[in-house]
C-alpha atoms as a PDB file:
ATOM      1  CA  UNK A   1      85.300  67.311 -88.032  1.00  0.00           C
ATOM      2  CA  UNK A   2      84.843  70.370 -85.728  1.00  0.00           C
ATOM      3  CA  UNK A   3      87.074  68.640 -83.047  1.00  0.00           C
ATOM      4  CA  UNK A   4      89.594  67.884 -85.305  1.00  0.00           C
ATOM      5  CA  UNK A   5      89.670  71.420 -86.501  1.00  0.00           C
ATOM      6  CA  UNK A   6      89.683  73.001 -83.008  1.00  0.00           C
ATOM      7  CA  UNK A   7      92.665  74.508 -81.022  1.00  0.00           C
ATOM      8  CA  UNK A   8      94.066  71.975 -78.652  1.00  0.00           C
ATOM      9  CA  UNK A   9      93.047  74.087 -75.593  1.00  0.00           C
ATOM     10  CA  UNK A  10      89.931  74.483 -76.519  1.00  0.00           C
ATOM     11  CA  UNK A  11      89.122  70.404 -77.055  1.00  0.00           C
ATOM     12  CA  UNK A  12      91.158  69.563 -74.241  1.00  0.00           C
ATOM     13  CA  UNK A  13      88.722  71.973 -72.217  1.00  0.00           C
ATOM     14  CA  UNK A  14      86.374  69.832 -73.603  1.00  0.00           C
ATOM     15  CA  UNK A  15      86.946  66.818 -72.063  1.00  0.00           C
ATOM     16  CA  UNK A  16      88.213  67.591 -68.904  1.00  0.00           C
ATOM     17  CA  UNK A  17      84.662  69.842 -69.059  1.00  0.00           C
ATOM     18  CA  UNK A  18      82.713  66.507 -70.087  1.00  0.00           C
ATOM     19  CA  UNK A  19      80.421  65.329 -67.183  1.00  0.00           C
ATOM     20  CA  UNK A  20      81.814  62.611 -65.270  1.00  0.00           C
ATOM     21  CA  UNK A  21      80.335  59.170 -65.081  1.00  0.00           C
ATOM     22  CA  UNK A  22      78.026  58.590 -62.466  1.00  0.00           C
ATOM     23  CA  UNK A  23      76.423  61.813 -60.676  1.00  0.00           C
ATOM     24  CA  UNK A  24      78.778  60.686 -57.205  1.00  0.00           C
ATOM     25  CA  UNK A  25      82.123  59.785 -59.191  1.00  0.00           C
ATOM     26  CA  UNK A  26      84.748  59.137 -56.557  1.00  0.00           C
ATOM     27  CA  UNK A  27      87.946  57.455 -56.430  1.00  0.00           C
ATOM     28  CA  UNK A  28      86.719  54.179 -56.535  1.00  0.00           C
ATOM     29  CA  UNK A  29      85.541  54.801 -60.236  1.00  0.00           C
ATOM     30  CA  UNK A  30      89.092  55.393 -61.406  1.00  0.00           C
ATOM     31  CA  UNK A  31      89.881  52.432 -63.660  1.00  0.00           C
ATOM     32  CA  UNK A  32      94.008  52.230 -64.181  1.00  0.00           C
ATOM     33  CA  UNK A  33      96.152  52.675 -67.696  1.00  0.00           C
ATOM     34  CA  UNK A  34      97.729  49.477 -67.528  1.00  0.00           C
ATOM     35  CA  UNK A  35      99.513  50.391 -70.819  1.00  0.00           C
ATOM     36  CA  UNK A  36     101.955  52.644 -68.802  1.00  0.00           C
ATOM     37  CA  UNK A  37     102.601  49.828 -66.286  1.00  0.00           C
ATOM     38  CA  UNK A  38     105.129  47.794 -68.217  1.00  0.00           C
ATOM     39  CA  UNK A  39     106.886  51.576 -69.336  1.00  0.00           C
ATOM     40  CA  UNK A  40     110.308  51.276 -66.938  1.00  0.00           C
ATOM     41  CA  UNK A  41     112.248  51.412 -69.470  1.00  0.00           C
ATOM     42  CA  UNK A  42     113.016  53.403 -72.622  1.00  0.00           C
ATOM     43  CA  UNK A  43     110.412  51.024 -74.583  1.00  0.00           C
ATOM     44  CA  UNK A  44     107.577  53.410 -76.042  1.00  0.00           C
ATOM     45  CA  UNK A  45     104.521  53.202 -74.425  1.00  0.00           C
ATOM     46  CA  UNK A  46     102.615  54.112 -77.675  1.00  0.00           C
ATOM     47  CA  UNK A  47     101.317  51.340 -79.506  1.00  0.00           C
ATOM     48  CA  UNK A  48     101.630  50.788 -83.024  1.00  0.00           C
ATOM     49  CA  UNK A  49      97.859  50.926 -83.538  1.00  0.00           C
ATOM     50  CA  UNK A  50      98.042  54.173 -82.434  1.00  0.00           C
ATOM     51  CA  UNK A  51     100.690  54.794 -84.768  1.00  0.00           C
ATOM     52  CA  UNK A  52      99.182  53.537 -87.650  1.00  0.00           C
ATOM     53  CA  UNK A  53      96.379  55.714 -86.883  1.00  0.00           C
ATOM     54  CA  UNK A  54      98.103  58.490 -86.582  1.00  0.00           C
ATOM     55  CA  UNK A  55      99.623  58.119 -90.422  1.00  0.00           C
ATOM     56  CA  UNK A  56      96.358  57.472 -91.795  1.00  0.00           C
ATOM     57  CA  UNK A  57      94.907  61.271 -90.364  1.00  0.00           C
ATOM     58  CA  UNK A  58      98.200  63.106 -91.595  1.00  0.00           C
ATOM     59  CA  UNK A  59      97.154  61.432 -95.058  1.00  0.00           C
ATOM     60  CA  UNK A  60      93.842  61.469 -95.407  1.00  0.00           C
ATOM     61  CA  UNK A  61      93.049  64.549 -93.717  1.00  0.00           C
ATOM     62  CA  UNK A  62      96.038  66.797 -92.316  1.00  0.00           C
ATOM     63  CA  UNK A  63      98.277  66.710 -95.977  1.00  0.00           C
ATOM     64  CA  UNK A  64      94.942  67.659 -97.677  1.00  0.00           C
ATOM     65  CA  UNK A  65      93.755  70.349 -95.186  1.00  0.00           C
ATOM     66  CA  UNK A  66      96.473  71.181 -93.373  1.00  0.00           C
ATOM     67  CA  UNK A  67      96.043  73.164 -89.653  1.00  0.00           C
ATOM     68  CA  UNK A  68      98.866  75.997 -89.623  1.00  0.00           C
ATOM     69  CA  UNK A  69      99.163  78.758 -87.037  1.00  0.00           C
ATOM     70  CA  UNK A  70      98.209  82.093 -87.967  1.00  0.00           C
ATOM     71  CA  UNK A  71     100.797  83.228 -90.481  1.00  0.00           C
ATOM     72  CA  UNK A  72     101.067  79.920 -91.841  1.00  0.00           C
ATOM     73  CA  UNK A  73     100.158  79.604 -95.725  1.00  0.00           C
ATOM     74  CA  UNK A  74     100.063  75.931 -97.116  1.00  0.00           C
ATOM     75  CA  UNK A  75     100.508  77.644-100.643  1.00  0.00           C
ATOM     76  CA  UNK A  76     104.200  78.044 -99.370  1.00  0.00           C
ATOM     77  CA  UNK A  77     104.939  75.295 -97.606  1.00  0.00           C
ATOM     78  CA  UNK A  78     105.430  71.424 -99.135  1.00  0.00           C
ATOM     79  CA  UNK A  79     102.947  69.598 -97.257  1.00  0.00           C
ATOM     80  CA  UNK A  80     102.685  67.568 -99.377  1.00  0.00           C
ATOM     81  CA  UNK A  81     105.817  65.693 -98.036  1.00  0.00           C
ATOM     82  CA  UNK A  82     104.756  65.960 -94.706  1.00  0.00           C
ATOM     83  CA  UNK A  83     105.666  63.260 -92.155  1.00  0.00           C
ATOM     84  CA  UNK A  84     105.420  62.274 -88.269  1.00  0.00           C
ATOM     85  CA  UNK A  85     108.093  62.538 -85.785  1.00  0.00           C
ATOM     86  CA  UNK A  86     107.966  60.805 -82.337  1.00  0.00           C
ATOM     87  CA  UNK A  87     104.871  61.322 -80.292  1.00  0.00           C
ATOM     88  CA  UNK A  88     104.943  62.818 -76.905  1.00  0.00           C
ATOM     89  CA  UNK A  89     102.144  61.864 -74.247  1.00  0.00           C
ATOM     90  CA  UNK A  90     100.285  65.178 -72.649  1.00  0.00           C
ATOM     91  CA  UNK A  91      98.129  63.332 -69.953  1.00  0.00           C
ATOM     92  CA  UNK A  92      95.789  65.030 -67.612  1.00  0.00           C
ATOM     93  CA  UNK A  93      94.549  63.968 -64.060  1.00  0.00           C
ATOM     94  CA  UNK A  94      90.854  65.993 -63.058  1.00  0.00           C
ATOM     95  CA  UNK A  95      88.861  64.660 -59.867  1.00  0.00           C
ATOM     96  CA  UNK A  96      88.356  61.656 -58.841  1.00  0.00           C
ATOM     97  CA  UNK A  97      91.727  60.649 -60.724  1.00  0.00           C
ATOM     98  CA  UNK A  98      93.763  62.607 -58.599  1.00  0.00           C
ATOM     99  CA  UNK A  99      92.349  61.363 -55.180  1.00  0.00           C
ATOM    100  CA  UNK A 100      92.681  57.792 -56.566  1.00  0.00           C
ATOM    101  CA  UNK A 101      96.399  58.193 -57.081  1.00  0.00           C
ATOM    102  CA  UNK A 102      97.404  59.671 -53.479  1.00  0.00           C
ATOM    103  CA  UNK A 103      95.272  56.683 -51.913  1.00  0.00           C
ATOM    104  CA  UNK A 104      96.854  54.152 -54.377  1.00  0.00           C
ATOM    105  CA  UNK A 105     100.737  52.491 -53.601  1.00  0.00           C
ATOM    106  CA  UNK A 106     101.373  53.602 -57.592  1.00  0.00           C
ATOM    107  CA  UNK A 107     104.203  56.505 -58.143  1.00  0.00           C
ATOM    108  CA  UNK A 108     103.282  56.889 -61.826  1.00  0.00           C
ATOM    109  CA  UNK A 109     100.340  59.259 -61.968  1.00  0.00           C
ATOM    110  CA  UNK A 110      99.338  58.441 -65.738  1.00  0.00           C
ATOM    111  CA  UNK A 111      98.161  55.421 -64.467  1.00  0.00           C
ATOM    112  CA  UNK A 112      95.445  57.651 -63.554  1.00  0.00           C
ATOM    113  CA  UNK A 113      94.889  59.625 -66.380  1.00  0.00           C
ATOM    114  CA  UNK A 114      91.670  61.054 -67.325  1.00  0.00           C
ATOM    115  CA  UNK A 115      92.775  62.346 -70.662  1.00  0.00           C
ATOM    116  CA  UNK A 116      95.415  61.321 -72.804  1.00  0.00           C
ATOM    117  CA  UNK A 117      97.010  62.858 -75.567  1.00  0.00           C
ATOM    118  CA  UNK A 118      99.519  60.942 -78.105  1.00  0.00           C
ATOM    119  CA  UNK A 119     100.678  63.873 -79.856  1.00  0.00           C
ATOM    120  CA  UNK A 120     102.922  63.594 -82.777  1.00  0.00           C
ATOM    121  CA  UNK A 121     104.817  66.579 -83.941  1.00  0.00           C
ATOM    122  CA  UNK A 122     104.399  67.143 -87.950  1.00  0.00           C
ATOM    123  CA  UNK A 123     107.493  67.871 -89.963  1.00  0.00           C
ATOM    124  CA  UNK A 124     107.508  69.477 -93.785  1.00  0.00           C
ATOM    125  CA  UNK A 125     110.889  69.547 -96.440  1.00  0.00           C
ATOM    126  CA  UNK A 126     112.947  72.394 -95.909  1.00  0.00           C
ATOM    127  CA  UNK A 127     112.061  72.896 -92.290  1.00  0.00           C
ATOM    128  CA  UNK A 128     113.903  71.231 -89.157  1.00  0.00           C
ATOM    129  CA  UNK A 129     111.358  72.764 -86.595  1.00  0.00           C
ATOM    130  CA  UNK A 130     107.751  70.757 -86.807  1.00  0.00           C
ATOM    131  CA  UNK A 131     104.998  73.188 -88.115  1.00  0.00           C
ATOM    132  CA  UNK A 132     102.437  71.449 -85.391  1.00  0.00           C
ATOM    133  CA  UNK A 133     101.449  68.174 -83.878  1.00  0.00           C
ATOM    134  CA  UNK A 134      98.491  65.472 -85.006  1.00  0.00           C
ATOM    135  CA  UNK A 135      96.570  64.546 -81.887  1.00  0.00           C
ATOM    136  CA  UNK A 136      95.691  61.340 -81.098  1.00  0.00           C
ATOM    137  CA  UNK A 137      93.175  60.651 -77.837  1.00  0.00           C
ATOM    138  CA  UNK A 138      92.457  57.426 -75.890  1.00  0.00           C
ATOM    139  CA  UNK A 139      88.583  57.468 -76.268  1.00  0.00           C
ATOM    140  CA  UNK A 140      87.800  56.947 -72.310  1.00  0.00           C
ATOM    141  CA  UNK A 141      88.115  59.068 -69.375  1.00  0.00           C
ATOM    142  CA  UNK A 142      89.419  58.168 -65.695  1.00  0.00           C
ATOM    143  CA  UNK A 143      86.012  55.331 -65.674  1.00  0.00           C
ATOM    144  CA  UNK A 144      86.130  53.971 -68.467  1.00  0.00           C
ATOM    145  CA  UNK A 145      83.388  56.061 -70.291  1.00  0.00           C
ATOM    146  CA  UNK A 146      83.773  56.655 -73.725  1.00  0.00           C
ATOM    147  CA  UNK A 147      84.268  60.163 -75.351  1.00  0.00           C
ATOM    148  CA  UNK A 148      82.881  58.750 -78.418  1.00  0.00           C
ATOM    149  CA  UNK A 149      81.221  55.731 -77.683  1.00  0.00           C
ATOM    150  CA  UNK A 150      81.204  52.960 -80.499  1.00  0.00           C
ATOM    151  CA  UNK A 151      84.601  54.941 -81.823  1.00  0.00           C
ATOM    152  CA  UNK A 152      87.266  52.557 -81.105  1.00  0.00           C
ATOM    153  CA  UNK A 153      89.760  52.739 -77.964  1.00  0.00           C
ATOM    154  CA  UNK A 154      91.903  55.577 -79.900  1.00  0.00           C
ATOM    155  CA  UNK A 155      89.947  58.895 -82.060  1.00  0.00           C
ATOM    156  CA  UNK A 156      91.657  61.380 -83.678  1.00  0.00           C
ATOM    157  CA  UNK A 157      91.010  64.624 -81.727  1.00  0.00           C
ATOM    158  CA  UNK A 158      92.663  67.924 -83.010  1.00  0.00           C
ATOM    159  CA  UNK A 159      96.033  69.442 -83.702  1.00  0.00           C
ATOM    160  CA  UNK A 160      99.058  71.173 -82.055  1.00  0.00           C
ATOM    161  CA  UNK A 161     100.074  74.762 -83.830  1.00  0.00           C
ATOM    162  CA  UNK A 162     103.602  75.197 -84.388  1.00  0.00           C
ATOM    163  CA  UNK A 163     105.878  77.793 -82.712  1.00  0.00           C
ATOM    164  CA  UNK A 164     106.825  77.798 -79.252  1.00  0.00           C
ATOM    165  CA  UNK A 165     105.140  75.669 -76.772  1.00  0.00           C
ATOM    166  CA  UNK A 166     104.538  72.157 -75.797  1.00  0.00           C
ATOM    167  CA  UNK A 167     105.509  70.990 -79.323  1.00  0.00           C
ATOM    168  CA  UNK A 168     108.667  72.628 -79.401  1.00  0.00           C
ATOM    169  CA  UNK A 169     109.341  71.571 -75.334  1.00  0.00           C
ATOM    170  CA  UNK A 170     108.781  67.972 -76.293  1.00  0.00           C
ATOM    171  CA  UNK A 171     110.924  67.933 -79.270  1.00  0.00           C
ATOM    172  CA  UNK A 172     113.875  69.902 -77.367  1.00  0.00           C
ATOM    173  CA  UNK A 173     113.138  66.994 -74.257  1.00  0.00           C
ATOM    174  CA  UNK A 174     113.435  64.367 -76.975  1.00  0.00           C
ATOM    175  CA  UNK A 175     116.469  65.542 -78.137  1.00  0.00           C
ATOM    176  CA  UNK A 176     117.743  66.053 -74.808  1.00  0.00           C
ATOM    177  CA  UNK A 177     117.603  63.206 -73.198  1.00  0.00           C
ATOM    178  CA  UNK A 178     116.434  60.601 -76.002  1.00  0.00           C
ATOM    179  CA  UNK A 179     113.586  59.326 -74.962  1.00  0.00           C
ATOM    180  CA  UNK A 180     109.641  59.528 -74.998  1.00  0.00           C
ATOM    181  CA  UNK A 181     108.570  62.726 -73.043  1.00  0.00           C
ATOM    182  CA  UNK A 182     105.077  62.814 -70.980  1.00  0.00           C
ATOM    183  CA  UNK A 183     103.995  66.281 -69.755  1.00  0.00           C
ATOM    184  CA  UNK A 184     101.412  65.256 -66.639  1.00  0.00           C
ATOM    185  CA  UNK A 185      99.168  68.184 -65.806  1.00  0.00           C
ATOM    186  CA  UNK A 186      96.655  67.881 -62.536  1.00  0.00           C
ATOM    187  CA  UNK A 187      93.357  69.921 -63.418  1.00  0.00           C
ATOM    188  CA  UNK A 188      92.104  72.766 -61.455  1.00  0.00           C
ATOM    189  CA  UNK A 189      95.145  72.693 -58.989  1.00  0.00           C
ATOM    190  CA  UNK A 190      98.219  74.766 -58.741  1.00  0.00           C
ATOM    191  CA  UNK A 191     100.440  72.130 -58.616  1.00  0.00           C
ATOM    192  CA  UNK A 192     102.975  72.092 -61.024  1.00  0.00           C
ATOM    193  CA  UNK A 193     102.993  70.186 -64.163  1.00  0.00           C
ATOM    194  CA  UNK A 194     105.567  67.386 -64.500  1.00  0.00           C
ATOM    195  CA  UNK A 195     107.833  65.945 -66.823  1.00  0.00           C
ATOM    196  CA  UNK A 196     107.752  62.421 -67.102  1.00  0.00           C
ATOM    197  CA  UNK A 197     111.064  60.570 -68.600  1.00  0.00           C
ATOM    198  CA  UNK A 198     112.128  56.902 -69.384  1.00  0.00           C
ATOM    199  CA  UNK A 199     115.792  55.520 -68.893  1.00  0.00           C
ATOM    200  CA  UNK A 200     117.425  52.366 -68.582  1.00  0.00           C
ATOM    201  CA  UNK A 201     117.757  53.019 -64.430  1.00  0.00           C
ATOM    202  CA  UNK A 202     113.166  53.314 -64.509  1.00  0.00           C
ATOM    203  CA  UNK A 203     111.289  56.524 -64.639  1.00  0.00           C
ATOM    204  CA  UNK A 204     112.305  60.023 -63.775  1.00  0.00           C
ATOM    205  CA  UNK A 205     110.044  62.667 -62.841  1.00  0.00           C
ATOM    206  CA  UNK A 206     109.770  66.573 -62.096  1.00  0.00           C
ATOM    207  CA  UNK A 207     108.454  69.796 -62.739  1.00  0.00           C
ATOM    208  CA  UNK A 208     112.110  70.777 -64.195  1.00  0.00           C
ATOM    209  CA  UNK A 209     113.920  69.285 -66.696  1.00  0.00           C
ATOM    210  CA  UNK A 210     117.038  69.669 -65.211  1.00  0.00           C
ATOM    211  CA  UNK A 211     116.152  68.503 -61.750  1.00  0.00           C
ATOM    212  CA  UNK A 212     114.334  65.017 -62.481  1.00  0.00           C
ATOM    213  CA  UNK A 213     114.468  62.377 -59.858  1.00  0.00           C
ATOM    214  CA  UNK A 214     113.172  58.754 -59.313  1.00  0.00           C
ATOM    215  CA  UNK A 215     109.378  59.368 -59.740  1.00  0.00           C
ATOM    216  CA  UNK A 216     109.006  57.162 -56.410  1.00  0.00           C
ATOM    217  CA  UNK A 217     110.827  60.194 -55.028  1.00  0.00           C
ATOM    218  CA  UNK A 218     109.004  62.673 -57.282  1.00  0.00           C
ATOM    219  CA  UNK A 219     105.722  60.962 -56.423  1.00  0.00           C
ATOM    220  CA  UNK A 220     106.083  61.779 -52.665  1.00  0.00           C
ATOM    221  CA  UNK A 221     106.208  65.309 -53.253  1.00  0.00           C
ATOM    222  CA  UNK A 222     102.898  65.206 -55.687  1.00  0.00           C
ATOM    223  CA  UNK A 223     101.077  63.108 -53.336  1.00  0.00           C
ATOM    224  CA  UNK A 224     101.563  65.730 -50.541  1.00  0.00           C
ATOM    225  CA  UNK A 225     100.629  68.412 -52.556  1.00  0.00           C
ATOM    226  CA  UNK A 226      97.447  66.832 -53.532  1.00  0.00           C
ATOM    227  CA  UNK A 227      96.829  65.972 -50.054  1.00  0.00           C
ATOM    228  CA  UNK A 228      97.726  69.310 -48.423  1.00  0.00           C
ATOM    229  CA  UNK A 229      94.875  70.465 -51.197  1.00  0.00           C
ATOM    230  CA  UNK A 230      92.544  68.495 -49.627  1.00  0.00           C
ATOM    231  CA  UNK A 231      92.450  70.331 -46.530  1.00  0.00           C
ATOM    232  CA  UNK A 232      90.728  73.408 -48.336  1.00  0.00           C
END
């Protein structure tokens, strides 16, 4: 209950924090997301089980105790008639991950992913912005290890506040270009986070929205980044 309560950034520190399987974790380790390898196209790469899950938590535990940003008072608001928009992906890529994908011949760096977040913005009557997001997170990391062993492959893990940020981003992207957004962050680097979008031409990638190229394109640029990191 306490994760599902916290602030995103503070359970996504959590993970990425978590100790890593195996007390010599290197690249080796890094098992792939195969779900993202069939994703060239504008097909959604969230499953319905995920989905369904999803639903379930806005019912049974989001409608009846609902997270608001400060400001926020569920006595005004008709949450009662909430509902779930289309999820976004917010992946992360922390050590060995990030190794594994400039050795690999892969351009999609989720493939990689140590975290991932389906987040699905949540939207109330008589309000066209969302009022947050219901987190959903695959219950491994880059090895395989559980987060919550004996949990199933997807948890519910915490919530999105409303406002601006990546909610708001996502939606805007979604409306934008019509299509599932990823947001790909690479932990404790400087290199910039990237947008990750599906079309009928394959996947487009960059760290501006209105710049996106062919990720095998974008992926060179990442993959000398990460390796020009590795000199230091």
């Amino acid at each position: 209950m306490l994760a599902r309560l916290a602030l995103l950034s503070g359970v996504l520190a959590m993970l990425l924090l978590a100790p890593q399987a195996g007390a010599q974790a290197d690249s080796s380790t890094v098992v792939i997301d195969k779900s993202f390898t069939s994703c060239l196209s504008p097909k959604s790469v969230v499953s319905e089980s995920v989905r369904s899950l999803a639903r379930k938590e806005l019912e049974i535990q989001w409608i009846p105790h609902p997270f608001l940003i400060p400001g926020q008072s569920a006595d005004s608001l008709d949450v009662a008639g909430a509902r779930l928009g289309e999820p976004f992906l917010d992946v992360t890529l922390r050590e060995p991950s990030p190794d594994a994908y400039v050795d690999s011949q892969e351009s999609d760096p989720r493939l990689f992913a140590s975290v991932v977040l389906y987040c699905f913005p949540i939207y109330i009557p008589a309000r066209t912005e969302p009022v947050g997001a219901l987190v959903i997170v695959r219950n491994r990391d880059e090895s395989g290890k559980a987060f919550s062993p004996g949990m199933g492959d997807v948890i519910p893990w915490g919530y999105y506040g409303g406002g601006e940020g990546r909610v708001s981003d996502a939606v805007r992207l979604r409306e934008r270009f019509n299509a599932e957004v990823s947001f790909v962050q690479f932990f404790d680097t400087n290199i910039p986070s990237r947008i990750i979008i599906p079309g009928s031409t394959g996947l487009r990638s960059g760290a501006d929205p209105d710049s996106l190229k062919p990720i095998a394109d974008d992926a060179k640029e990442i993959k000398a980044l990460l390796r020009g990191r590795r000199k230091y």
